[in-house]
C-alpha atoms as a PDB file:
ATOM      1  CA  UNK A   1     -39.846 104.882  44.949  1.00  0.00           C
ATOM      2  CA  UNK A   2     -37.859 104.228  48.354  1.00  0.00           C
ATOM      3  CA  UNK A   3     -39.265 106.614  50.924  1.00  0.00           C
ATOM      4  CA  UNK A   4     -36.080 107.426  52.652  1.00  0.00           C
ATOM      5  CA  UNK A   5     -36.130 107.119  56.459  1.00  0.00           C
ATOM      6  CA  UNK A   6     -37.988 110.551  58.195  1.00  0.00           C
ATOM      7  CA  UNK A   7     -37.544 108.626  61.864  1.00  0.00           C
ATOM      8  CA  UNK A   8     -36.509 111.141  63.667  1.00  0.00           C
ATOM      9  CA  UNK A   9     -32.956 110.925  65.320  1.00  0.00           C
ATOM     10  CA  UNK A  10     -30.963 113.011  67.671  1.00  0.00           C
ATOM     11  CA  UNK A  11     -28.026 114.242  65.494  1.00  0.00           C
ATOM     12  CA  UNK A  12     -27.435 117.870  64.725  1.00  0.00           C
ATOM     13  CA  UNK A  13     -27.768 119.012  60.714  1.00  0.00           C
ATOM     14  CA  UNK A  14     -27.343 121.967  58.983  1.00  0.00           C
ATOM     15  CA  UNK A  15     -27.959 122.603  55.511  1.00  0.00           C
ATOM     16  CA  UNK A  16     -23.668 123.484  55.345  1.00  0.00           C
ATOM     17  CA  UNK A  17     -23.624 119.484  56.352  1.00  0.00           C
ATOM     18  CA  UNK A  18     -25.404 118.264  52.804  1.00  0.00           C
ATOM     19  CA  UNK A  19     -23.328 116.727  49.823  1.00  0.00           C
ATOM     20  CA  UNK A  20     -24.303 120.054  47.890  1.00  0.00           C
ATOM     21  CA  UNK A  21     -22.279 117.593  44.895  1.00  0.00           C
ATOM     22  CA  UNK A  22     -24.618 114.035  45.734  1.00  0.00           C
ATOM     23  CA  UNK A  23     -27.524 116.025  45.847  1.00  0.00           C
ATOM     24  CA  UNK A  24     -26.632 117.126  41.626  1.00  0.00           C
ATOM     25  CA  UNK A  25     -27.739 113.366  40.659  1.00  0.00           C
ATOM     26  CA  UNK A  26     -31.269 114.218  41.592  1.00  0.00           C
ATOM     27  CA  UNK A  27     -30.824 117.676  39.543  1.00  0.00           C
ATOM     28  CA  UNK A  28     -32.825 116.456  36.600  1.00  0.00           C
ATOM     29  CA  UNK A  29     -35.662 114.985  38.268  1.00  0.00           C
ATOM     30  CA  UNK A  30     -35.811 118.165  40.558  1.00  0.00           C
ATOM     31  CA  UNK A  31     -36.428 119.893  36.717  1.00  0.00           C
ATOM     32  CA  UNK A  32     -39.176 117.298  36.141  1.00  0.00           C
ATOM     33  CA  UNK A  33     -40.594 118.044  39.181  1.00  0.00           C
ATOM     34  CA  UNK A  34     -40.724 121.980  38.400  1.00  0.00           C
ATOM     35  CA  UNK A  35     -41.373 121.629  35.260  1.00  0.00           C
ATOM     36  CA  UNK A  36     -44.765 119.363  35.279  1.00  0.00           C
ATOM     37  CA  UNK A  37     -46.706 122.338  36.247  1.00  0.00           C
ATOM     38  CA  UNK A  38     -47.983 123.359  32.421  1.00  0.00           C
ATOM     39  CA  UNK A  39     -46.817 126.901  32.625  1.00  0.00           C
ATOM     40  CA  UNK A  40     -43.555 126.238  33.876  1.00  0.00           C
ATOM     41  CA  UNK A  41     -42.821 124.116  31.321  1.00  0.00           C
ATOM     42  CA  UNK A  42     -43.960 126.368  28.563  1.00  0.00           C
ATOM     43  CA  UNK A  43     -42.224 129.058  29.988  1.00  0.00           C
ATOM     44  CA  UNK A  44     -38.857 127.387  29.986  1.00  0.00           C
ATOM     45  CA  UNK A  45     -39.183 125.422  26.615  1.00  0.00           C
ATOM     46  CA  UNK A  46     -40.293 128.345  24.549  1.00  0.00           C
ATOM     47  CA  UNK A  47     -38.337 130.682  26.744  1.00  0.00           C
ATOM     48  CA  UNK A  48     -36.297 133.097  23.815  1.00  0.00           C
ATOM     49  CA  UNK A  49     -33.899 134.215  26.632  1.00  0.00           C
ATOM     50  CA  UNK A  50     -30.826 132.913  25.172  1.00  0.00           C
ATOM     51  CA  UNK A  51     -28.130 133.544  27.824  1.00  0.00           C
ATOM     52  CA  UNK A  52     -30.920 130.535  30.234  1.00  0.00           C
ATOM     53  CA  UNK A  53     -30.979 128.488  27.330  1.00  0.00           C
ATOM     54  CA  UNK A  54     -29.695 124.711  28.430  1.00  0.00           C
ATOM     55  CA  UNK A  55     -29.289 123.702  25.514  1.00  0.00           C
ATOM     56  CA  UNK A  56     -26.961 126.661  24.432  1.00  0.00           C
ATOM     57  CA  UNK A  57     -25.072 127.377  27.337  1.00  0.00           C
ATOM     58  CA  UNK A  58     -25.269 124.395  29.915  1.00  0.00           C
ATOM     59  CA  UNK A  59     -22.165 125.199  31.786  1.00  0.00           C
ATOM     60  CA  UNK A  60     -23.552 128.635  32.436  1.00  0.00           C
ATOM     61  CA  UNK A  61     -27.024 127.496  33.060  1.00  0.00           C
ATOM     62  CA  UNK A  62     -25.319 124.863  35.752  1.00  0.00           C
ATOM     63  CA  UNK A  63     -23.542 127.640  37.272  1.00  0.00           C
ATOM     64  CA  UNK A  64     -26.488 130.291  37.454  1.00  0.00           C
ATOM     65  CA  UNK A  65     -28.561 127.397  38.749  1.00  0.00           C
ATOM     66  CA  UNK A  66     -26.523 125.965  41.510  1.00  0.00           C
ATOM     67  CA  UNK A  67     -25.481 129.563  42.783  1.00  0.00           C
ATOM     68  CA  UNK A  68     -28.908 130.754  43.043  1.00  0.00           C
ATOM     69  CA  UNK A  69     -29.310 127.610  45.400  1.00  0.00           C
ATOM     70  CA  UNK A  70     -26.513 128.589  47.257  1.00  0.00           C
ATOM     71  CA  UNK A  71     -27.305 131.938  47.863  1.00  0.00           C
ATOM     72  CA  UNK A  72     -30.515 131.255  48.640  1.00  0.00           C
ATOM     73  CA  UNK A  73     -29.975 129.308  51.503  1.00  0.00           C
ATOM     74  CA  UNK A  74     -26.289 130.348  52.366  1.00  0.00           C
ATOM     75  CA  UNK A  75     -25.816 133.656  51.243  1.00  0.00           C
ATOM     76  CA  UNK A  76     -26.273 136.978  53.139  1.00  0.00           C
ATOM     77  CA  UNK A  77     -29.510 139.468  52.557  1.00  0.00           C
ATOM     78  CA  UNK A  78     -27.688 141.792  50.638  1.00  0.00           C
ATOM     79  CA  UNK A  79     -26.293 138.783  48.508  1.00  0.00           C
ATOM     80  CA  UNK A  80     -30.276 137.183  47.776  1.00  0.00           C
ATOM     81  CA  UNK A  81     -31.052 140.774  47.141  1.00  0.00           C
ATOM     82  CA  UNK A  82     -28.434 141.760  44.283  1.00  0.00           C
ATOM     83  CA  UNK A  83     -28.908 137.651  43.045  1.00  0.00           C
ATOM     84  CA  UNK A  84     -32.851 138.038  42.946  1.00  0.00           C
ATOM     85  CA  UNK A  85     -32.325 142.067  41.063  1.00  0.00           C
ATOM     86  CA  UNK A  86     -29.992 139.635  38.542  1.00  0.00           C
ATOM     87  CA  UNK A  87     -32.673 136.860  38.420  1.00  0.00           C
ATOM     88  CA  UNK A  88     -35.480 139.433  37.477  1.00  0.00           C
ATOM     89  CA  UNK A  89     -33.718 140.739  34.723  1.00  0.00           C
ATOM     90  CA  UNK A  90     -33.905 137.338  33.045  1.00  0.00           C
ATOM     91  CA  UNK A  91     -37.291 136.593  34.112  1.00  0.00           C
ATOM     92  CA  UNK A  92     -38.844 139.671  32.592  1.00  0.00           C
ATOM     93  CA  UNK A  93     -38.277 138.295  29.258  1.00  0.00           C
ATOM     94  CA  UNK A  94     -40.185 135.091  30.262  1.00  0.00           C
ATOM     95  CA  UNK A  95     -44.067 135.397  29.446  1.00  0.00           C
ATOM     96  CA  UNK A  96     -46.191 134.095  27.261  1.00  0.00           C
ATOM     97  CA  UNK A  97     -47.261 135.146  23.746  1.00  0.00           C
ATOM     98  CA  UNK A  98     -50.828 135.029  22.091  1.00  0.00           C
ATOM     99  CA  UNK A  99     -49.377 132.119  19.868  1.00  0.00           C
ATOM    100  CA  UNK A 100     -48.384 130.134  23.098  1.00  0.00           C
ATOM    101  CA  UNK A 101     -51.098 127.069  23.923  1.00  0.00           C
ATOM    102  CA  UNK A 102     -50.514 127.697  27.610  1.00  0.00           C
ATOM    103  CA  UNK A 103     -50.451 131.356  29.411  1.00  0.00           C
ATOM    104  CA  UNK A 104     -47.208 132.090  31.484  1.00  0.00           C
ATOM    105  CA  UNK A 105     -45.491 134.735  33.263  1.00  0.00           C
ATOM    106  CA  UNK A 106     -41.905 134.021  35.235  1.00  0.00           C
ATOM    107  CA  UNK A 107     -43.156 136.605  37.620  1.00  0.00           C
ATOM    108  CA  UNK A 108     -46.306 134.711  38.918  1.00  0.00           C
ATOM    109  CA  UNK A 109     -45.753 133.723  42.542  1.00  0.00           C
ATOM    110  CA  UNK A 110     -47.722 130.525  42.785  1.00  0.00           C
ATOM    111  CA  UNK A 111     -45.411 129.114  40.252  1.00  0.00           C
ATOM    112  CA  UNK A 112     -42.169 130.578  41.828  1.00  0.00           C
ATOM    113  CA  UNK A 113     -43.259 128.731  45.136  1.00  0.00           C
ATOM    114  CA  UNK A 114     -43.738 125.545  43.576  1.00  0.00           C
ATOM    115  CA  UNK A 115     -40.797 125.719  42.111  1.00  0.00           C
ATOM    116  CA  UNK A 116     -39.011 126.593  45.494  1.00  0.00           C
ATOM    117  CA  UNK A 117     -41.329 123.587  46.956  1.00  0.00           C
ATOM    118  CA  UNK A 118     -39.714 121.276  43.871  1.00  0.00           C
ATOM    119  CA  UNK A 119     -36.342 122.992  45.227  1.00  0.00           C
ATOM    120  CA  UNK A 120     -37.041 122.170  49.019  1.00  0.00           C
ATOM    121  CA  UNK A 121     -38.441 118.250  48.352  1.00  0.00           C
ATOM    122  CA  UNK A 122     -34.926 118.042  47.250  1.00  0.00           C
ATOM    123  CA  UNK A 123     -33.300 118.804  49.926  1.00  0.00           C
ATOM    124  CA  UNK A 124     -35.667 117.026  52.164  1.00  0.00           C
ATOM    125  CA  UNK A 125     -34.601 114.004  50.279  1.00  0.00           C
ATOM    126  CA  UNK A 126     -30.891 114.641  50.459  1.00  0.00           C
ATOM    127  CA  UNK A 127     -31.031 115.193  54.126  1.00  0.00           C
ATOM    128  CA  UNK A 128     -33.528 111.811  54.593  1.00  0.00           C
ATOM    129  CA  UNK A 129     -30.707 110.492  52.463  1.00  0.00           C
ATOM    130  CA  UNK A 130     -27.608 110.996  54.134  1.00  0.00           C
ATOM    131  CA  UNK A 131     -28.572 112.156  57.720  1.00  0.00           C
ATOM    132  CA  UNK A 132     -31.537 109.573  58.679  1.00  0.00           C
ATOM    133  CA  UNK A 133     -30.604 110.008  62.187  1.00  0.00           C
ATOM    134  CA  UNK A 134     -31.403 114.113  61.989  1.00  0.00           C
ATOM    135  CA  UNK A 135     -33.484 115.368  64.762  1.00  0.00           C
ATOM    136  CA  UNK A 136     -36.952 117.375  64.203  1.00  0.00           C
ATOM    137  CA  UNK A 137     -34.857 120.249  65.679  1.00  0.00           C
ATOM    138  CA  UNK A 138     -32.731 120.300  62.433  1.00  0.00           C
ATOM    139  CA  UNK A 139     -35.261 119.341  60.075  1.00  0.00           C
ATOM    140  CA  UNK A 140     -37.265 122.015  61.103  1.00  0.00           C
ATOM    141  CA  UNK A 141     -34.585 124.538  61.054  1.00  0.00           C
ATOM    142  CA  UNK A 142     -33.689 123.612  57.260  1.00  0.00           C
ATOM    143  CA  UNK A 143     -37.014 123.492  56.124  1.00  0.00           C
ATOM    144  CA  UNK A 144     -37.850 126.998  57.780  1.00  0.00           C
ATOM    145  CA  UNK A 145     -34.507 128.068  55.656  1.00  0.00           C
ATOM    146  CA  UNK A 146     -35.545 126.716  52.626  1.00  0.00           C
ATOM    147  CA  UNK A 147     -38.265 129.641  52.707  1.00  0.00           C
ATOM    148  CA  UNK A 148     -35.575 131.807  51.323  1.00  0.00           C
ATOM    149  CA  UNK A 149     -35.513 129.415  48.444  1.00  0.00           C
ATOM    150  CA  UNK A 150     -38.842 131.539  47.637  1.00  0.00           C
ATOM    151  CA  UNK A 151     -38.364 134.693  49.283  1.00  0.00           C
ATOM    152  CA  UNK A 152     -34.924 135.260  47.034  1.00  0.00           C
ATOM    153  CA  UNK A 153     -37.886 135.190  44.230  1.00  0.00           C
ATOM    154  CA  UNK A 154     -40.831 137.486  44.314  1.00  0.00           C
ATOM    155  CA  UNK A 155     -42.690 134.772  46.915  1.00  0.00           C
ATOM    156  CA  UNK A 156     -43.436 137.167  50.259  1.00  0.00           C
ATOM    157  CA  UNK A 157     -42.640 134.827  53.217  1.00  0.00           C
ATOM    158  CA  UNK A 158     -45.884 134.551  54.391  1.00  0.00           C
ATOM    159  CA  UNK A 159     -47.122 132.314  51.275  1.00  0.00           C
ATOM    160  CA  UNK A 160     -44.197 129.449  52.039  1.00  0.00           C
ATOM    161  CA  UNK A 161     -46.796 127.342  54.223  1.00  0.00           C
ATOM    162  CA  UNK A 162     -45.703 127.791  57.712  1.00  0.00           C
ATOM    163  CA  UNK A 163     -44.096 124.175  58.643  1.00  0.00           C
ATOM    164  CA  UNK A 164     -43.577 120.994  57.851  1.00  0.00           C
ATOM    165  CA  UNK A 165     -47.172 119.601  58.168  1.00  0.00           C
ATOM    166  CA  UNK A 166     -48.376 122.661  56.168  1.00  0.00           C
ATOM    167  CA  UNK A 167     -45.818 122.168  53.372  1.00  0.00           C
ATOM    168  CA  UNK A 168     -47.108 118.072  53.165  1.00  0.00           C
ATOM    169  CA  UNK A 169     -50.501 119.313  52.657  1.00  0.00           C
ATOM    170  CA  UNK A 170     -49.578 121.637  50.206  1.00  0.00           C
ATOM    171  CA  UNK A 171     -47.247 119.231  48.376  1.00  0.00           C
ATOM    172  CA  UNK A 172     -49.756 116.580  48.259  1.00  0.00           C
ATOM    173  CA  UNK A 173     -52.677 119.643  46.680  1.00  0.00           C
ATOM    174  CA  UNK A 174     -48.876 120.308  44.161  1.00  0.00           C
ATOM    175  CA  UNK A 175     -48.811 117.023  42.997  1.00  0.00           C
ATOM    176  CA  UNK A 176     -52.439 116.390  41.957  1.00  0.00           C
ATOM    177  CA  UNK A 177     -52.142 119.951  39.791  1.00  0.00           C
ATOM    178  CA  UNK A 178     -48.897 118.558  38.018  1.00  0.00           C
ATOM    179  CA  UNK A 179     -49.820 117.796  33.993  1.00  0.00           C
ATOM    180  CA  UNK A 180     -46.903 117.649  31.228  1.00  0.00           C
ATOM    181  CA  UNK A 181     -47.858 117.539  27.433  1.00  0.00           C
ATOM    182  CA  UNK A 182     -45.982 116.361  24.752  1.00  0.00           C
ATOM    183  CA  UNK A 183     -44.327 119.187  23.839  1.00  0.00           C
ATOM    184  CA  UNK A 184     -42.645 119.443  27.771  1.00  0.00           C
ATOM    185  CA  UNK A 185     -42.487 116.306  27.719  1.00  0.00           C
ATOM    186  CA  UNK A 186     -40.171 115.387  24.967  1.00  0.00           C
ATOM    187  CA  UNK A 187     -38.050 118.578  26.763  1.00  0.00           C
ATOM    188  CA  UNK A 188     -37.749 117.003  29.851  1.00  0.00           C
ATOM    189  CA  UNK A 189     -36.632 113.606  28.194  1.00  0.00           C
ATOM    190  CA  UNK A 190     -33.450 115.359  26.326  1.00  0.00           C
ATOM    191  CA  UNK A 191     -32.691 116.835  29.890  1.00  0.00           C
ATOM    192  CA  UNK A 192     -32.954 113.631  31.689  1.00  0.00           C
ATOM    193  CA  UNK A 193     -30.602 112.050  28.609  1.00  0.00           C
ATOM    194  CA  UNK A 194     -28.004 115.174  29.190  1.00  0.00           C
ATOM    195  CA  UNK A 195     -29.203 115.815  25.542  1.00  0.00           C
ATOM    196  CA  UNK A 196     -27.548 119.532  25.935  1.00  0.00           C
ATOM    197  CA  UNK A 197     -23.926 118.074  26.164  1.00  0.00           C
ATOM    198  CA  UNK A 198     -21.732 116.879  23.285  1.00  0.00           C
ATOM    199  CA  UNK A 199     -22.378 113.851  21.717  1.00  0.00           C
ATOM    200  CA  UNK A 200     -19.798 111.618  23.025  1.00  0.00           C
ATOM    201  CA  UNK A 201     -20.938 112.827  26.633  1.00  0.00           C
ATOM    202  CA  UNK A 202     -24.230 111.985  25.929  1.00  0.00           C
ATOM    203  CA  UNK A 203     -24.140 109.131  24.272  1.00  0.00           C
ATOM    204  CA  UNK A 204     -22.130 107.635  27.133  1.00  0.00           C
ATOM    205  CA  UNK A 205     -23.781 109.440  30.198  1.00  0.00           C
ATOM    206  CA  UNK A 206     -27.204 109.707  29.188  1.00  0.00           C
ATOM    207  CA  UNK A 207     -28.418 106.481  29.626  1.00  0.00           C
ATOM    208  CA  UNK A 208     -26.872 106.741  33.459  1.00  0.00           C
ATOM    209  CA  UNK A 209     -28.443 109.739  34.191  1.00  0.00           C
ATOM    210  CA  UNK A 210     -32.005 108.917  32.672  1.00  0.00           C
ATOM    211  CA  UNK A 211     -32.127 105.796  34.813  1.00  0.00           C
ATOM    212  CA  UNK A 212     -31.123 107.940  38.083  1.00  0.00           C
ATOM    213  CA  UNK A 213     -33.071 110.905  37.413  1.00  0.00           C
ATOM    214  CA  UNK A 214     -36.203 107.864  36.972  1.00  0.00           C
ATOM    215  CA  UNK A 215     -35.194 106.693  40.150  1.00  0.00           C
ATOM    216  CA  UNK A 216     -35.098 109.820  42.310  1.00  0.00           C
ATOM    217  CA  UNK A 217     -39.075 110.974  40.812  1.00  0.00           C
ATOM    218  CA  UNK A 218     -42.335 110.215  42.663  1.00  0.00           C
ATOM    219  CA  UNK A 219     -44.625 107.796  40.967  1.00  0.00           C
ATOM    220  CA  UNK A 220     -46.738 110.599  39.630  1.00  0.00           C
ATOM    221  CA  UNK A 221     -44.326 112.503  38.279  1.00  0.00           C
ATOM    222  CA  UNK A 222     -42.732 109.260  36.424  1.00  0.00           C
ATOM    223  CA  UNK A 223     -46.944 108.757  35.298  1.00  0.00           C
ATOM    224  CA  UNK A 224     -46.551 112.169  33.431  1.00  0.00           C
ATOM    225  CA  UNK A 225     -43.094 111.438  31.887  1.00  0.00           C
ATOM    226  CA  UNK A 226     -44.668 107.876  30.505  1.00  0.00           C
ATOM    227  CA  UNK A 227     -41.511 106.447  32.104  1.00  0.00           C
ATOM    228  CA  UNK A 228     -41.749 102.584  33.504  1.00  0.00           C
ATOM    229  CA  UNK A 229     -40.212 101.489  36.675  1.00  0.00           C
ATOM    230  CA  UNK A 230     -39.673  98.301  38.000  1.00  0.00           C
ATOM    231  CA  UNK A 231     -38.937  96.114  41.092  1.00  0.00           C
ATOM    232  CA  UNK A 232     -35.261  95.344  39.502  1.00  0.00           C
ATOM    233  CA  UNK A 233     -34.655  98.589  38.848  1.00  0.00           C
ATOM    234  CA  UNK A 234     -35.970 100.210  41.929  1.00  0.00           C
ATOM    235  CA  UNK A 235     -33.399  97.320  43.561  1.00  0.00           C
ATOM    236  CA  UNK A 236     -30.741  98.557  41.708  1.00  0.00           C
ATOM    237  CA  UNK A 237     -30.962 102.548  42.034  1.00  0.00           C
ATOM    238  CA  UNK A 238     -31.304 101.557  45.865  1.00  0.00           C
ATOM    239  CA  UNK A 239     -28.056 100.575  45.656  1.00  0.00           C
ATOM    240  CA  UNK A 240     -26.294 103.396  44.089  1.00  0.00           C
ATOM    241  CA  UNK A 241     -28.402 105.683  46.116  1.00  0.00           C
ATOM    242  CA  UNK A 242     -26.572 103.715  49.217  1.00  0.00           C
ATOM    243  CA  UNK A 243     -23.713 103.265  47.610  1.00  0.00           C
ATOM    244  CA  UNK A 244     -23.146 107.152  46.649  1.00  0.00           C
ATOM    245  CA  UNK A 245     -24.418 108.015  50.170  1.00  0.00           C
ATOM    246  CA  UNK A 246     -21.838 106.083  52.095  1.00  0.00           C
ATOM    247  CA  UNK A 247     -19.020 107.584  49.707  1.00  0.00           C
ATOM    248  CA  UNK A 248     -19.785 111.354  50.578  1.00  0.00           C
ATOM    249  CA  UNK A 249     -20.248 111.341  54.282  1.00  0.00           C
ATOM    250  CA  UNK A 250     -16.515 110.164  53.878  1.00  0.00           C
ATOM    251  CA  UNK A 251     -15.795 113.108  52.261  1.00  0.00           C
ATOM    252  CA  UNK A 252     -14.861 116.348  54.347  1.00  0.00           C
ATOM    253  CA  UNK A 253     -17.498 118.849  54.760  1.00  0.00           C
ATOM    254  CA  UNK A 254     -15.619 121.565  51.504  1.00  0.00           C
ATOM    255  CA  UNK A 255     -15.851 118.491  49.193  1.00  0.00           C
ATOM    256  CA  UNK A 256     -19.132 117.619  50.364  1.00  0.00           C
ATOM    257  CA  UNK A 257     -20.129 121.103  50.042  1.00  0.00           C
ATOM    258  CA  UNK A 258     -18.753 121.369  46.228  1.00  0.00           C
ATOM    259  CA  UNK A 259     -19.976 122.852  44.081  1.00  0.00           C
ATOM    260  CA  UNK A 260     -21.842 125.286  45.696  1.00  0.00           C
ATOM    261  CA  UNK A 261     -19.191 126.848  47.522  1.00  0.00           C
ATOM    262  CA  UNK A 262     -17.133 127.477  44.697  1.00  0.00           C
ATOM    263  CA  UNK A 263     -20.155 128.911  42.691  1.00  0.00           C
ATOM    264  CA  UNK A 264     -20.950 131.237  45.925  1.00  0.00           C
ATOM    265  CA  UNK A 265     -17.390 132.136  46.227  1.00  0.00           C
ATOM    266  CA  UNK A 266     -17.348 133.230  42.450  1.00  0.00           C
ATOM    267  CA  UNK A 267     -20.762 135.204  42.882  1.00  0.00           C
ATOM    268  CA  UNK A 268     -19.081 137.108  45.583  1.00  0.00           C
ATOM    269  CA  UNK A 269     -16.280 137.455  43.480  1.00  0.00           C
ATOM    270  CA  UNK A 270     -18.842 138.629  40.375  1.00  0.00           C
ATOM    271  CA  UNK A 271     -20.427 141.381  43.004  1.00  0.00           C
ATOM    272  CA  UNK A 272     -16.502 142.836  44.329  1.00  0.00           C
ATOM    273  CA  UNK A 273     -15.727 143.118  40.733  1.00  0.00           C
ATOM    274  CA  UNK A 274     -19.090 144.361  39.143  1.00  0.00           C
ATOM    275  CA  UNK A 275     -19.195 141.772  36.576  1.00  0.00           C
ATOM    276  CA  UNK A 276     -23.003 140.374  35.556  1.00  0.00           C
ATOM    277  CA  UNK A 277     -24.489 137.427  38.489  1.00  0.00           C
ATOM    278  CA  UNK A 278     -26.476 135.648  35.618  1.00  0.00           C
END
């Protein structure tokens, strides 16, 4: 996979800057990525909570998804406090049963920060992506906010490793942990082929979307999938990576910002009128 440039530059970005809607292309590779630790996986693909349930309710699970994102790393403290109460009530129903072949509990924080380190490689693409020229300054500053990405979870701060070096040698110890079976496996593969939407979507997006979300994984992560990659098509998904790049820093910062200002607008709007966050 392209490593996109990490040169430091001298331009000012802040995490209000990133094409919040660009950055949803990579969304199903991100769930690769969190999902290739074993109990992840099991936890979400035998997960009986049916209101989280993709597959039932994808325009819900979009929304829930993408606002905990952007109250995570947008939101106020008393916002990431009421979203992580909301969270918790879901994730209590998430653990593992003495049938399940793998042990799981939605509450163990080693998995919660990998998941928020899944979360944060992300973003550390996007901004490699679209703002090449950032300075340390800013990368620094986003990755230091991308702790709340864990902290919004039951993560205490002082586990998110404590920079950028730190977070490379713990990604690198991540990646060589990561193992997905066949029953995760075939998961992930109807998520990368938007398998959860209706037919005619699928049939006509999935393809698309399998061959980006390919595109956007790390060779090891591709290994576990059993996915093949070549030269042509590493040529080609350079191009619409460009291509898509170009197009939203044309955009003005609310449309680059989309969705996840709406979705944080409408969680603030959930809180003022007492209605359920998740």
């Amino acid at each position: 996979m392209t490593r996109w440039s990490t040169m430091a530059g001298d331009r000012t970005v802040r995490v209000q800057d990133l094409g919040a809607g660009f950055g949803l292309i990579a969304g199903a590779a991100n769930v690769i990525m969190q999902l290739s630790r074993l109990p992840v996986g099991h936890g979400v693909a035998e997960s009986t909570v049916e209101s989280g349930q993709v597959f039932r309710h994808p325009v819900k699970r979009l929304r829930t998804t993408v606002t905990y994102l952007a109250v995570a790393m947008e939101g106020t403290e008393a916002e990431r406090a009421a979203y992580r109460a909301a969270v918790d009530g879901q994730h209590r129903q998430v653990r593992s049963t003495p049938r399940s072949p793998v042990q799981y509990n939605a509450f163990d924080r080693d998995l919660q920060l990998w998941v928020a380190a899944c979360l944060y490689k992300g973003i550390e693409d996007l901004v490699a992506i679209l703002f090449p020229d950032a300075s340390e300054a800013s990368r620094d500053t986003i990755y230091q906010e991308s702790a709340r990405l864990a902290t919004t979870l039951q993560v205490p701060d002082a586990m998110w490793p404590a920079d950028r070096d730190a977070f490379a040698r713990y990604w690198k110890e991540g990646v060589e942990q990561i193992e997905v079976d066949d029953t995760v496996r075939a998961y992930l593969d109807k998520v990368a082929t938007v398998a959860f939407l209706p037919k005619p979507i699928s049939t006509v997006f999935g393809p698309i979307n399998k061959f980006v979300t390919v595109g956007f994984l790390p060779p090891e992560f591709r290994e576990q999938m059993h996915y093949r990659w070549t030269p042509a098509q590493q040529r080609r998904f350079d191009r619409i990576v460009t291509a898509g790049a170009r197009v939203t820093m044309l955009l003005p910062r609310p449309v680059r910002n989309f969705p996840n200002n709406v979705y944080l607008w409408d969680m603030r709007r959930r809180i003022a009128s007492g209605r359920p966050l998740v």
